[in-house]
C-alpha atoms as a PDB file:
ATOM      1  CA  UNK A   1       7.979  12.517  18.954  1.00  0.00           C
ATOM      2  CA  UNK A   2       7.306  14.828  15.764  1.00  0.00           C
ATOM      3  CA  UNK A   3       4.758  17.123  16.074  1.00  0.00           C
ATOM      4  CA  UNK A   4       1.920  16.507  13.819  1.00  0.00           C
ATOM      5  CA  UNK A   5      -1.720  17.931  13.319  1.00  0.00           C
ATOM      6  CA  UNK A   6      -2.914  14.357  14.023  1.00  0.00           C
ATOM      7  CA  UNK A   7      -5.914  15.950  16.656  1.00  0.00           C
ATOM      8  CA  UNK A   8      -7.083  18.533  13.842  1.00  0.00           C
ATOM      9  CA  UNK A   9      -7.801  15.499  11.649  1.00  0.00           C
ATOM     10  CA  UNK A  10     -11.310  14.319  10.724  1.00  0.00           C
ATOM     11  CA  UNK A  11     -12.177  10.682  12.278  1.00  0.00           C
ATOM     12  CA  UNK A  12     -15.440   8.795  10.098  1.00  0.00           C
ATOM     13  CA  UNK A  13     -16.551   6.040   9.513  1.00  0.00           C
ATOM     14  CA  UNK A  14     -16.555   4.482   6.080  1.00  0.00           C
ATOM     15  CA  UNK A  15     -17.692   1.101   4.764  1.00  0.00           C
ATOM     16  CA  UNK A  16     -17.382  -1.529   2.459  1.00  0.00           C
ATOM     17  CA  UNK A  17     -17.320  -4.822   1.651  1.00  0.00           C
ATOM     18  CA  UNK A  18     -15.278  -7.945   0.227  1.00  0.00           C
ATOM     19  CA  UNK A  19     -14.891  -8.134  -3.467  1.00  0.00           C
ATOM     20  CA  UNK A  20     -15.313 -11.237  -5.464  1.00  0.00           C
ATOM     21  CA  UNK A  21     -11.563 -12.246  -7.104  1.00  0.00           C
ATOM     22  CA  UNK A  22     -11.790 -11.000 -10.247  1.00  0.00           C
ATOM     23  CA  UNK A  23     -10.608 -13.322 -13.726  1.00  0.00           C
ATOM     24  CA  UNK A  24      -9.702 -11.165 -16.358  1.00  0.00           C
ATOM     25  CA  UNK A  25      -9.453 -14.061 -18.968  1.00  0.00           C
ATOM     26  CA  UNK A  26      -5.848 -14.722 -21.240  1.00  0.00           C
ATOM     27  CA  UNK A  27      -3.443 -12.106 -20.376  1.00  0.00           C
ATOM     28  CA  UNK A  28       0.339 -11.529 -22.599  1.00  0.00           C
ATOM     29  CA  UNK A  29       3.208 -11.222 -20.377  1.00  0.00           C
ATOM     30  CA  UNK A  30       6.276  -9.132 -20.628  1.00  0.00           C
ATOM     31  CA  UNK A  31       8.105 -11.771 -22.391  1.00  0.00           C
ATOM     32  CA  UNK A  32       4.642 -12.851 -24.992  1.00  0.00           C
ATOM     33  CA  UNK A  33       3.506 -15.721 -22.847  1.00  0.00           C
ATOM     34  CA  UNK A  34       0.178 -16.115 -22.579  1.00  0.00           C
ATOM     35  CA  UNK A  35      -0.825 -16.735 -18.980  1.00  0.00           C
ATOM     36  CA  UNK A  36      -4.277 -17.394 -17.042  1.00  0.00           C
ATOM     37  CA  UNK A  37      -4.061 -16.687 -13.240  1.00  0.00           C
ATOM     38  CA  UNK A  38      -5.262 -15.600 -10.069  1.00  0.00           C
ATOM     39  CA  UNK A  39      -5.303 -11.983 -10.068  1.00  0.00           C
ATOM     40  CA  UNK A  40      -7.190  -8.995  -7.899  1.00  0.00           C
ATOM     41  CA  UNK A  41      -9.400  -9.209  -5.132  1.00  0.00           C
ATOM     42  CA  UNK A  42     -11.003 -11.758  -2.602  1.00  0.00           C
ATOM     43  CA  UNK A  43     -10.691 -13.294   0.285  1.00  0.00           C
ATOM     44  CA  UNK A  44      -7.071 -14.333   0.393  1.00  0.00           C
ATOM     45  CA  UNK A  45      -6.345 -17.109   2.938  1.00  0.00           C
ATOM     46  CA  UNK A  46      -2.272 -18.045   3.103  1.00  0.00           C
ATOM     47  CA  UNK A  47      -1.257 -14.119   1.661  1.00  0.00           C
ATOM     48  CA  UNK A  48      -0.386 -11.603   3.875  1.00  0.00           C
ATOM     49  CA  UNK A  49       2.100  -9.532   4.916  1.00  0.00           C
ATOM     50  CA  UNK A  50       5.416 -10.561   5.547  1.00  0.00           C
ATOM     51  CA  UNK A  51       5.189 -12.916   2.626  1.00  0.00           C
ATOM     52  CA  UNK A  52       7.331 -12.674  -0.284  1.00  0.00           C
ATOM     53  CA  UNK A  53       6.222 -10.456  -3.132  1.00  0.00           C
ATOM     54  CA  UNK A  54       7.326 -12.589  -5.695  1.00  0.00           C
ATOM     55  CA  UNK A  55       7.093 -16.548  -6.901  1.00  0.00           C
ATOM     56  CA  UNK A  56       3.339 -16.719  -6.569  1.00  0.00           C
ATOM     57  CA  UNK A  57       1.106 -18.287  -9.111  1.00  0.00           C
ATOM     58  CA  UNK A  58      -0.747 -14.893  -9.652  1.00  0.00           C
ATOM     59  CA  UNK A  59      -1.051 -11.378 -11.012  1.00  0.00           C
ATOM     60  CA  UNK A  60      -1.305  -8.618  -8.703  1.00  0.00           C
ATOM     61  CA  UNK A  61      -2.614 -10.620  -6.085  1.00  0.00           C
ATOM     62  CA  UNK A  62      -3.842  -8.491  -2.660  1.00  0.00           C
ATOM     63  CA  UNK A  63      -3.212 -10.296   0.421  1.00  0.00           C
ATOM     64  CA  UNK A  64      -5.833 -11.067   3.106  1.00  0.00           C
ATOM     65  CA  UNK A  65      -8.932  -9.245   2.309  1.00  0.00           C
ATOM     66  CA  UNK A  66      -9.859  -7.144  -0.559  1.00  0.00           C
ATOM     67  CA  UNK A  67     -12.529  -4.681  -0.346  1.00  0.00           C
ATOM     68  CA  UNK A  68     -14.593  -2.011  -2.167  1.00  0.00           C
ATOM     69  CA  UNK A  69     -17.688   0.122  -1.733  1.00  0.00           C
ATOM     70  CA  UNK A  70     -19.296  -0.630  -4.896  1.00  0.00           C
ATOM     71  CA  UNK A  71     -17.831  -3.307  -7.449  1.00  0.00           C
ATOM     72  CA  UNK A  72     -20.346  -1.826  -9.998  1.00  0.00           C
ATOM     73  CA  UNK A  73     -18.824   2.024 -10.198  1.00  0.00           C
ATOM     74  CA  UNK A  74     -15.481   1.279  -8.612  1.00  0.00           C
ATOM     75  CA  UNK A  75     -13.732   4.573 -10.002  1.00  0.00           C
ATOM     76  CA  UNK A  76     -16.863   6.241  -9.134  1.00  0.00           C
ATOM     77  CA  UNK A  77     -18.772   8.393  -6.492  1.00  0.00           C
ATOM     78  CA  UNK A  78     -19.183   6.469  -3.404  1.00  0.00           C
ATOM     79  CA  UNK A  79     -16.165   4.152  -3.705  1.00  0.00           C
ATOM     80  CA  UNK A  80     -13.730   6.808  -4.466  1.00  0.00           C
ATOM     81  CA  UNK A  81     -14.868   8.052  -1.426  1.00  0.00           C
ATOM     82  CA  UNK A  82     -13.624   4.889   0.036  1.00  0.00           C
ATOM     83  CA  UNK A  83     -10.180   4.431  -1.505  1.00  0.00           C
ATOM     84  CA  UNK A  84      -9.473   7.867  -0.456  1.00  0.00           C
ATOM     85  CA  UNK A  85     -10.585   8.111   3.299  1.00  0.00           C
ATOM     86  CA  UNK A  86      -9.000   4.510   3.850  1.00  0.00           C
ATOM     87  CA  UNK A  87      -5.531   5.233   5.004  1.00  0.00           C
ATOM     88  CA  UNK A  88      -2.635   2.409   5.733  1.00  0.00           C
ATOM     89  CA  UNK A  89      -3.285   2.011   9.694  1.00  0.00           C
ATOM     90  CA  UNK A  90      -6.687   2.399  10.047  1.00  0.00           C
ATOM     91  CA  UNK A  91      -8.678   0.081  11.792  1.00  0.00           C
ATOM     92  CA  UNK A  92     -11.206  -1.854   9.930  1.00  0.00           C
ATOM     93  CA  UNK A  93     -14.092  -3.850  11.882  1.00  0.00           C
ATOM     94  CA  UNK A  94     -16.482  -6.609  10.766  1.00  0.00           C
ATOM     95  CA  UNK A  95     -20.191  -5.436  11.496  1.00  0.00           C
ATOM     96  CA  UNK A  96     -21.434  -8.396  10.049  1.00  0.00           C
ATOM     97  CA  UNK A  97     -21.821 -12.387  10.029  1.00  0.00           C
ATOM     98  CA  UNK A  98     -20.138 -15.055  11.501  1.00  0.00           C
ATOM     99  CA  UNK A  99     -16.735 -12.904  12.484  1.00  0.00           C
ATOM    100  CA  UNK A 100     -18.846  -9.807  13.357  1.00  0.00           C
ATOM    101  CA  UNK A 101     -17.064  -7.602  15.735  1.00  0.00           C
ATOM    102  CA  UNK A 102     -13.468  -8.935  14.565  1.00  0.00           C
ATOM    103  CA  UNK A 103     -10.916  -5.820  14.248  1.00  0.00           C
ATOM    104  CA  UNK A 104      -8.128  -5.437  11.572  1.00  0.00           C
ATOM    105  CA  UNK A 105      -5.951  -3.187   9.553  1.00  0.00           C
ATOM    106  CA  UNK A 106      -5.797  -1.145   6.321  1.00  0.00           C
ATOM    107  CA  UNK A 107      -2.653  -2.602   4.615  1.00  0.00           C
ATOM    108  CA  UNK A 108      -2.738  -0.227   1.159  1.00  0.00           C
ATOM    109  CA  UNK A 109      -5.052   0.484  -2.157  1.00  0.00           C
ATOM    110  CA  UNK A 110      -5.063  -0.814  -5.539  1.00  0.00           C
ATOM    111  CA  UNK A 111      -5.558   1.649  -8.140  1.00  0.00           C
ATOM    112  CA  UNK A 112      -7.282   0.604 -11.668  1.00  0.00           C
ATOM    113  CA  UNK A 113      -9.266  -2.122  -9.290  1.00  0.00           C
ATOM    114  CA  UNK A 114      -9.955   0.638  -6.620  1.00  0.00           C
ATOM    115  CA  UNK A 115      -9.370  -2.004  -4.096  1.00  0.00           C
ATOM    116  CA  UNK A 116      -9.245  -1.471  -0.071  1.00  0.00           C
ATOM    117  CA  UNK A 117      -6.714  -3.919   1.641  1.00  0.00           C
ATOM    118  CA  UNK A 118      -7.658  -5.046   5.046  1.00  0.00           C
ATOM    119  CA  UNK A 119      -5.732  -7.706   7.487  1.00  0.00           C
ATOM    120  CA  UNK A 120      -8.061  -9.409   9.747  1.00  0.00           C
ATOM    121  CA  UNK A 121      -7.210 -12.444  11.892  1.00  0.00           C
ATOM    122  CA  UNK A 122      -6.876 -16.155  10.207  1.00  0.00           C
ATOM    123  CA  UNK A 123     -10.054 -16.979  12.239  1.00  0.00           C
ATOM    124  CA  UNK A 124     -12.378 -14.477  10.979  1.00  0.00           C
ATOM    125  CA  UNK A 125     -11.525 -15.419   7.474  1.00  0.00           C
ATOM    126  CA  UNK A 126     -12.395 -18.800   7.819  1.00  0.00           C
ATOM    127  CA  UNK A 127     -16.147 -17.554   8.508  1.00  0.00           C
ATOM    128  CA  UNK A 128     -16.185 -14.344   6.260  1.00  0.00           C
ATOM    129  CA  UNK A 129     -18.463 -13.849   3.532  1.00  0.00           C
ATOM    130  CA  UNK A 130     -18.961 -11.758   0.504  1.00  0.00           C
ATOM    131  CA  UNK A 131     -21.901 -10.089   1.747  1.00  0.00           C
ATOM    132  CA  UNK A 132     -20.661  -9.494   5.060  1.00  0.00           C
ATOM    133  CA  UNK A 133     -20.086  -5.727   5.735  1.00  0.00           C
ATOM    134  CA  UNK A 134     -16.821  -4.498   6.798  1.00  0.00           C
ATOM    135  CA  UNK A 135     -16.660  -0.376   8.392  1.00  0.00           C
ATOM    136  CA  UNK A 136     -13.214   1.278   8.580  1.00  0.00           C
ATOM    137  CA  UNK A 137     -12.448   4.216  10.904  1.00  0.00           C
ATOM    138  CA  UNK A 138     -11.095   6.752   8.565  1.00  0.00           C
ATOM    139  CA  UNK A 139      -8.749   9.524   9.673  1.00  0.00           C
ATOM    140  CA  UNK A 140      -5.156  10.385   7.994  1.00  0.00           C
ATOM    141  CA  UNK A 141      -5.776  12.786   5.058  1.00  0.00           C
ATOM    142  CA  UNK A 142      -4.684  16.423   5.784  1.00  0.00           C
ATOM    143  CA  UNK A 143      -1.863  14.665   8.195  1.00  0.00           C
ATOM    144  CA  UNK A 144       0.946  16.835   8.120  1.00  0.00           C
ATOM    145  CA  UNK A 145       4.017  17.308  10.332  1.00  0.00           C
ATOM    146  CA  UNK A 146       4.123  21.026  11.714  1.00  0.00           C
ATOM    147  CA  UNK A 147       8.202  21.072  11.167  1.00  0.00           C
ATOM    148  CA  UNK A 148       8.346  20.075   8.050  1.00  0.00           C
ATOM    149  CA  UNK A 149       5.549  21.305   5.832  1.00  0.00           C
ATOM    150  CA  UNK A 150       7.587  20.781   2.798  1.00  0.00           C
ATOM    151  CA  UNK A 151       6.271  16.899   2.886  1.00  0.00           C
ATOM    152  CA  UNK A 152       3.396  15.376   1.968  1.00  0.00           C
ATOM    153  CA  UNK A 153       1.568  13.156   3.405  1.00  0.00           C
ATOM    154  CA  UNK A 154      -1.200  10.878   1.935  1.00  0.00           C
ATOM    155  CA  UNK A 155      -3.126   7.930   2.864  1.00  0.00           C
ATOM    156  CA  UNK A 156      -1.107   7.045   6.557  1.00  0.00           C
ATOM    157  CA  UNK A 157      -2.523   6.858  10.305  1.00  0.00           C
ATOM    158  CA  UNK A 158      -1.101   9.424  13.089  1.00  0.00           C
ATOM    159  CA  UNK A 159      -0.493   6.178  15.011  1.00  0.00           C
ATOM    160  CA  UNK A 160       1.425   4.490  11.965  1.00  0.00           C
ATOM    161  CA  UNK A 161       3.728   7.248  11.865  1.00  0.00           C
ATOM    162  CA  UNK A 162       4.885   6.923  14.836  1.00  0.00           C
ATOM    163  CA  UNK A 163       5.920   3.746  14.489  1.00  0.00           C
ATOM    164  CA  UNK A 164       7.684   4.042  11.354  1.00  0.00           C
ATOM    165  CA  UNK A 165      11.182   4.431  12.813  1.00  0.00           C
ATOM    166  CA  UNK A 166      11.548   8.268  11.684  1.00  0.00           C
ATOM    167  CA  UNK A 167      14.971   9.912  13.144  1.00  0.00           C
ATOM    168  CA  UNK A 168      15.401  14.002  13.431  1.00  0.00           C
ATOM    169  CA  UNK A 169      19.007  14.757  12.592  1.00  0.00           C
ATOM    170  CA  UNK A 170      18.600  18.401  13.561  1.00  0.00           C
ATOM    171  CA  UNK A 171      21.576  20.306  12.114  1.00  0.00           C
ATOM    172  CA  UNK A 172      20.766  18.828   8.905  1.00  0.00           C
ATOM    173  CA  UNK A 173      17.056  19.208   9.107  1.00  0.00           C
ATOM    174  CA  UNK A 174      16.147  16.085   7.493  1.00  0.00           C
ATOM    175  CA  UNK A 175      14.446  12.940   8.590  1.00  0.00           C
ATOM    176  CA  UNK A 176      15.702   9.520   8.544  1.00  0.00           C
ATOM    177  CA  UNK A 177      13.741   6.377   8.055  1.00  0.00           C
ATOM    178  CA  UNK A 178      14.236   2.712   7.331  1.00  0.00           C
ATOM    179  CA  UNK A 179      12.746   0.804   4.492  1.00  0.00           C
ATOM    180  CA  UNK A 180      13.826  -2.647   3.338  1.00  0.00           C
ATOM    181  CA  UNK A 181      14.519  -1.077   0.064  1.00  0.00           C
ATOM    182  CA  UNK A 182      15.670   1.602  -2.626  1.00  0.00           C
ATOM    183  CA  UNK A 183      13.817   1.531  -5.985  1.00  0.00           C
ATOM    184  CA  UNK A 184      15.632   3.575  -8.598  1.00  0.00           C
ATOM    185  CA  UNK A 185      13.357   5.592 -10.789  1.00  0.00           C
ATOM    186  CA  UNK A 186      13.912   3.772 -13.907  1.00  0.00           C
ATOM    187  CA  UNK A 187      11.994   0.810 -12.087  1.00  0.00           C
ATOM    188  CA  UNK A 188       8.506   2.582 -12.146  1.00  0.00           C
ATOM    189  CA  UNK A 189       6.014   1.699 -14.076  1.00  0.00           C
ATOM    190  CA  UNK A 190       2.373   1.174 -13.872  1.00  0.00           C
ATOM    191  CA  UNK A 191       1.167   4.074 -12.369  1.00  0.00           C
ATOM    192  CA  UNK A 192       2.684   7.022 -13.801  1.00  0.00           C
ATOM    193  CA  UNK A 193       0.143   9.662 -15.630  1.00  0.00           C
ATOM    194  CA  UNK A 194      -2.302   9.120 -12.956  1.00  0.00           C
ATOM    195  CA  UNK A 195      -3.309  12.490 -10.384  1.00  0.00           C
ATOM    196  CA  UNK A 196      -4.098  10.146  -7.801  1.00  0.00           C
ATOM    197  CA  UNK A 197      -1.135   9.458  -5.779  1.00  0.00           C
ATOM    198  CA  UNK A 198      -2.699  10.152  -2.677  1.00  0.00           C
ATOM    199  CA  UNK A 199      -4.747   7.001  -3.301  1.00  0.00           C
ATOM    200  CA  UNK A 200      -3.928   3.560  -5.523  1.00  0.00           C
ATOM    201  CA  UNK A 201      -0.842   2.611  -6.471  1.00  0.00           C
ATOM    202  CA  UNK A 202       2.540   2.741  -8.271  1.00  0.00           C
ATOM    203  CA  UNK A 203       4.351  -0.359  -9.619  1.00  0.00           C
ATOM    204  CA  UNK A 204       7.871  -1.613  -9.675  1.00  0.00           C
ATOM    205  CA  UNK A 205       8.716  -3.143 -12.699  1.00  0.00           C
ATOM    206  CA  UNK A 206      10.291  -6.426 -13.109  1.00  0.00           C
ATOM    207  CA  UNK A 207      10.542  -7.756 -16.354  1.00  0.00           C
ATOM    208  CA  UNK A 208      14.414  -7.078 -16.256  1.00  0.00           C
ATOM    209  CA  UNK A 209      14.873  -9.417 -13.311  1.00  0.00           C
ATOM    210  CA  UNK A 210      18.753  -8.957 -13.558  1.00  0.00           C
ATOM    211  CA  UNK A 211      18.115  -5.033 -12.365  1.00  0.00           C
ATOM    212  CA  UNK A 212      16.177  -6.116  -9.638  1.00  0.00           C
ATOM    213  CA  UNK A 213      18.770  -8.119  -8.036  1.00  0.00           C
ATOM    214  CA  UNK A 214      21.164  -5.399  -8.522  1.00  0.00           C
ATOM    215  CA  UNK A 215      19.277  -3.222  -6.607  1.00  0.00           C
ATOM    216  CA  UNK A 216      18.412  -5.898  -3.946  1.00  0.00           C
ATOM    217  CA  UNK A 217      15.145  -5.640  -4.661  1.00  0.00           C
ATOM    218  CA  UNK A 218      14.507  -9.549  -5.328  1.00  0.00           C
ATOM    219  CA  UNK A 219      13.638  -9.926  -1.761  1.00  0.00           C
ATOM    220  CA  UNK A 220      10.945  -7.514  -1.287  1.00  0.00           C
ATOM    221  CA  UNK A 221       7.461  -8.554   0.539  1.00  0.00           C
ATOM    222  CA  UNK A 222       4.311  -7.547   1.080  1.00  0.00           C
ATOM    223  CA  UNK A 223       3.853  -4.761   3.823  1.00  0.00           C
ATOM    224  CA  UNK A 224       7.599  -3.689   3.276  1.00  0.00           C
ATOM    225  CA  UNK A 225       8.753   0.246   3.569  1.00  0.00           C
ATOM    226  CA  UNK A 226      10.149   1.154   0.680  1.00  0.00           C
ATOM    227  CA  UNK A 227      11.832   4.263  -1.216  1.00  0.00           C
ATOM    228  CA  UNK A 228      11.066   5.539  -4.670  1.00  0.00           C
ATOM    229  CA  UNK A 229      14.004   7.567  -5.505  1.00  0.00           C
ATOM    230  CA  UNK A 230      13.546  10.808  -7.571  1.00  0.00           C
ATOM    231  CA  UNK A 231      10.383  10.799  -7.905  1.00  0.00           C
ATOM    232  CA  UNK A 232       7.202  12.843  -6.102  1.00  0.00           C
ATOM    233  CA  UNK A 233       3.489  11.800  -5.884  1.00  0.00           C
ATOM    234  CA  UNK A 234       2.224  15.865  -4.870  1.00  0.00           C
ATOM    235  CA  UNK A 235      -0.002  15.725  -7.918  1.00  0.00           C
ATOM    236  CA  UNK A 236       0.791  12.534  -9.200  1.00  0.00           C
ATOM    237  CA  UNK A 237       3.903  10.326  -9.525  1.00  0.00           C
ATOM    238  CA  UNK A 238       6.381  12.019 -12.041  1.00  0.00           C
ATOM    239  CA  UNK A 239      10.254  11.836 -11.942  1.00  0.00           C
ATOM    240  CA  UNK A 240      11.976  14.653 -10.245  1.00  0.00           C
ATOM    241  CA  UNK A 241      15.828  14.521  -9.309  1.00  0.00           C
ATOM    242  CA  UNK A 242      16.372  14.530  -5.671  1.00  0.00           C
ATOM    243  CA  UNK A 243      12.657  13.821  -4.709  1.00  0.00           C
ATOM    244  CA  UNK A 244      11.837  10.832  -2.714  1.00  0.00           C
ATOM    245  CA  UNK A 245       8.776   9.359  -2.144  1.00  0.00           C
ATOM    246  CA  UNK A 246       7.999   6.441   0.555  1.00  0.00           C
ATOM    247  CA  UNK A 247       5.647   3.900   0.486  1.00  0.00           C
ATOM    248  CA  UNK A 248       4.156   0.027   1.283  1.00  0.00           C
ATOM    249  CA  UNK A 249       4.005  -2.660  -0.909  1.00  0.00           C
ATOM    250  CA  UNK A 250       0.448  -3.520  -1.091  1.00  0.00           C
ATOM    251  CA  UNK A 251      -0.082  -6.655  -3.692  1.00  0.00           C
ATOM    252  CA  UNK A 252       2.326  -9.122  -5.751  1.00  0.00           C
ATOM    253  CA  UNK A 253       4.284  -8.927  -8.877  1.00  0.00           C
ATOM    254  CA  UNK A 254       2.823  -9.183 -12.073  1.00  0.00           C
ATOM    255  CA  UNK A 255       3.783 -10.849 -15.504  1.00  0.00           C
ATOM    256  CA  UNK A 256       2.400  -7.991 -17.641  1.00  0.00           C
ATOM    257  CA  UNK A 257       4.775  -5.343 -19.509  1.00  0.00           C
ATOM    258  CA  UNK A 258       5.377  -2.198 -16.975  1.00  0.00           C
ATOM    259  CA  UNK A 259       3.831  -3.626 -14.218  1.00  0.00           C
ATOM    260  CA  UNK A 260       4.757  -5.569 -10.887  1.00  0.00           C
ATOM    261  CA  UNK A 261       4.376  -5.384  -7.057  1.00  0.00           C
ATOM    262  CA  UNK A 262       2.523  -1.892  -6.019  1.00  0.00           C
ATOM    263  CA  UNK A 263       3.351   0.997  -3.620  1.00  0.00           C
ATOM    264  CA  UNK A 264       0.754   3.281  -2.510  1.00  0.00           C
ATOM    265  CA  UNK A 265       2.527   6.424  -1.209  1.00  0.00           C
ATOM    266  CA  UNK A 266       2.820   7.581   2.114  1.00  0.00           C
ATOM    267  CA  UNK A 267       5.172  10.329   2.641  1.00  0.00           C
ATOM    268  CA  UNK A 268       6.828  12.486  -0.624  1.00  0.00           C
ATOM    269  CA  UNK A 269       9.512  15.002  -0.294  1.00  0.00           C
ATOM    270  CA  UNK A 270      11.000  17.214  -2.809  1.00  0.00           C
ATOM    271  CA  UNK A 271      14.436  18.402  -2.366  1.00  0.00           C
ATOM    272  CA  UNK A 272      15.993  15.540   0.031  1.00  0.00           C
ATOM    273  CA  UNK A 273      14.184  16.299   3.569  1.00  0.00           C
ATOM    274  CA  UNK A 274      14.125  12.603   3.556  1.00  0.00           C
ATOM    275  CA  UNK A 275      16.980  10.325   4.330  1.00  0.00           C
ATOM    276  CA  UNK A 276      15.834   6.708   3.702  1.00  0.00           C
ATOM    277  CA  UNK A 277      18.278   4.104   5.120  1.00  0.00           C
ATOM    278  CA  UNK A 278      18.258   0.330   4.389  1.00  0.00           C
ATOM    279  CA  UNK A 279      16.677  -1.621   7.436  1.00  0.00           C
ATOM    280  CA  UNK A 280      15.711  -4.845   5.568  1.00  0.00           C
ATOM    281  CA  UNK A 281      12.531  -5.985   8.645  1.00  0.00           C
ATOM    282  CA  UNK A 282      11.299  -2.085   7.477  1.00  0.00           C
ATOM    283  CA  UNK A 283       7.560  -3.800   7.413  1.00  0.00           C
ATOM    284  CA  UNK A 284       4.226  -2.563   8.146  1.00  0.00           C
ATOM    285  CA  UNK A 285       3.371  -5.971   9.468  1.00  0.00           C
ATOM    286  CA  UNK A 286       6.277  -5.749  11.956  1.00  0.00           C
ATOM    287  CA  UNK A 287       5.207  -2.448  13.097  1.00  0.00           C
ATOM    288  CA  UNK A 288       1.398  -3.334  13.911  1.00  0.00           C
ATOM    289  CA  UNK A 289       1.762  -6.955  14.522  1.00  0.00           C
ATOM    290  CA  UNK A 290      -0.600  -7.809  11.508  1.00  0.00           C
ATOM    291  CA  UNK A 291      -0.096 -10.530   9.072  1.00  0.00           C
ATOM    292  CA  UNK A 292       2.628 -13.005   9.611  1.00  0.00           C
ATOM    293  CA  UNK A 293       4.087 -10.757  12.397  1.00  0.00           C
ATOM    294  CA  UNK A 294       0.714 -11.838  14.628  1.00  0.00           C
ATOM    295  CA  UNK A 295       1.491 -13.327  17.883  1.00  0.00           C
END
């Protein structure tokens, strides 16, 4: 087991709600069609994790339950707050309604939306509503592993980590870990100029679908590990030889240019501490038994 600060860690309670699917109107793809689809936010019943991130009649569709703080200010004040605290792991619990008392999971963030992702059970989202109140028990910012202070952690659960399949190789000094894949940097899109990589999201572009197969990407699906070679999210995901950063894939491809499914980062590294391996069942929703991995 890695050492970690995990008990120094602040543990509070945060809270939100689900957000109404949002319709943007005609969109242009990458190719100049002009498309009208499903896109952000809602209450998603047959997406979740485990399912392919790719094929789907949507845009940047978030699977299961998508939640925010406040729709109205959404890259404001309170629900900043709330993108930020919520890390991937965290356990999420209904206070209100029909499926009050229900438990689930933080699955990732949306950045531009400022969306929360939450898995809950298929039976408490047959009776959830919009106005039902959801509270998340926050802890997983400032996480660091006492070894290796040269990596940076955002946005992940103590207990997550440990559960991630990470591998000391000792004489080396670096740490292994599977994902089911590894995204070159020229793949990265959507994303890039933002600070905020220790919330939201970066995308992995797809409009040159003959790159993604090359790379074995075409198989990806929601809640998979993945690595995003040379490039860092310390202060904001920009390209950096040798740097790797890991993440989740938190929502669906998209048809528009420079976009397609998000990561939101969990680990970063700058000069190769991190080893990532192919392991294609690498999946959140394998680790924690959440989404299609449920019992």
């Amino acid at each position: 087991m890695f050492r970690h600060n995990g008990e120094q860690l602040i543990e509070t309670a945060i809270q939100g709600q689900p957000v109404y699917p949002g319709a943007s109107g005609w969109r242009v793809s990458h190719d100049g069609q002009s498309l009208m689809l499903p896109g952000v936010g809602g209450i998603t019943y047959n997406l979740k994790l485990g399912d392919s991130a790719y094929g789907w009649a949507a845009d940047h569709a978030e699977p299961c339950v998508s939640a925010t703080a406040s729709y109205d200010k959404r890259e404001q004040g309170v629900n900043l707050s709330f993108n930020y605290f919520a890390c991937v792991g965290n356990e999420a619990r209904i206070l209100t309604g029909e499926a009050k008392g229900t438990r689930g999971i933080v699955t990732g963030t949306h950045g531009g939306c400022e969306h929360v992702m939450i898995d809950f059970p298929p039976a408490a989202l047959d009776v959830l509503s919009f106005d039902d109140k959801i509270q998340i028990r926050a802890r997983g910012q400032g996480l660091k592993l006492l070894d290796y202070p040269e990596l940076k952690i955002w946005s992940l659960d103590p207990v997550l980590l440990g559960k991630m399949g990470l591998e000391e190789d000792q004489q080396d000094r670096k740490l292994r870990l599977p994902v089911a894949g590894l995204v070159p940097a020229e793949l990265l899109g959507s994303g890039l100029g933002r600070t905020d990589g220790f919330k939201a999201d970066i995308d992995i572009q797809t409009s040159d679908w003959a790159v993604i197969e090359e790379h074995k990407l075409d198989q990806l699906k929601l809640g998979d590990m993945v690595a995003l070679l040379d490039y860092k999210s310390f202060y904001g995901w920009s390209y950096q030889k040798g740097a790797v950063t890991i993440g989740v894939v938190t929502h669906t491809d998209s048809y528009t240019a420079g976009h397609g499914p998000g990561v939101t980062t969990l680990i970063t590294s700058l000069q190769g501490e991190l080893l990532p391996f192919v392991q294609p069942d690498a999946n959140l929703g394998r680790y924690l038994k959440i989404g299609r991995y449920r019992n």
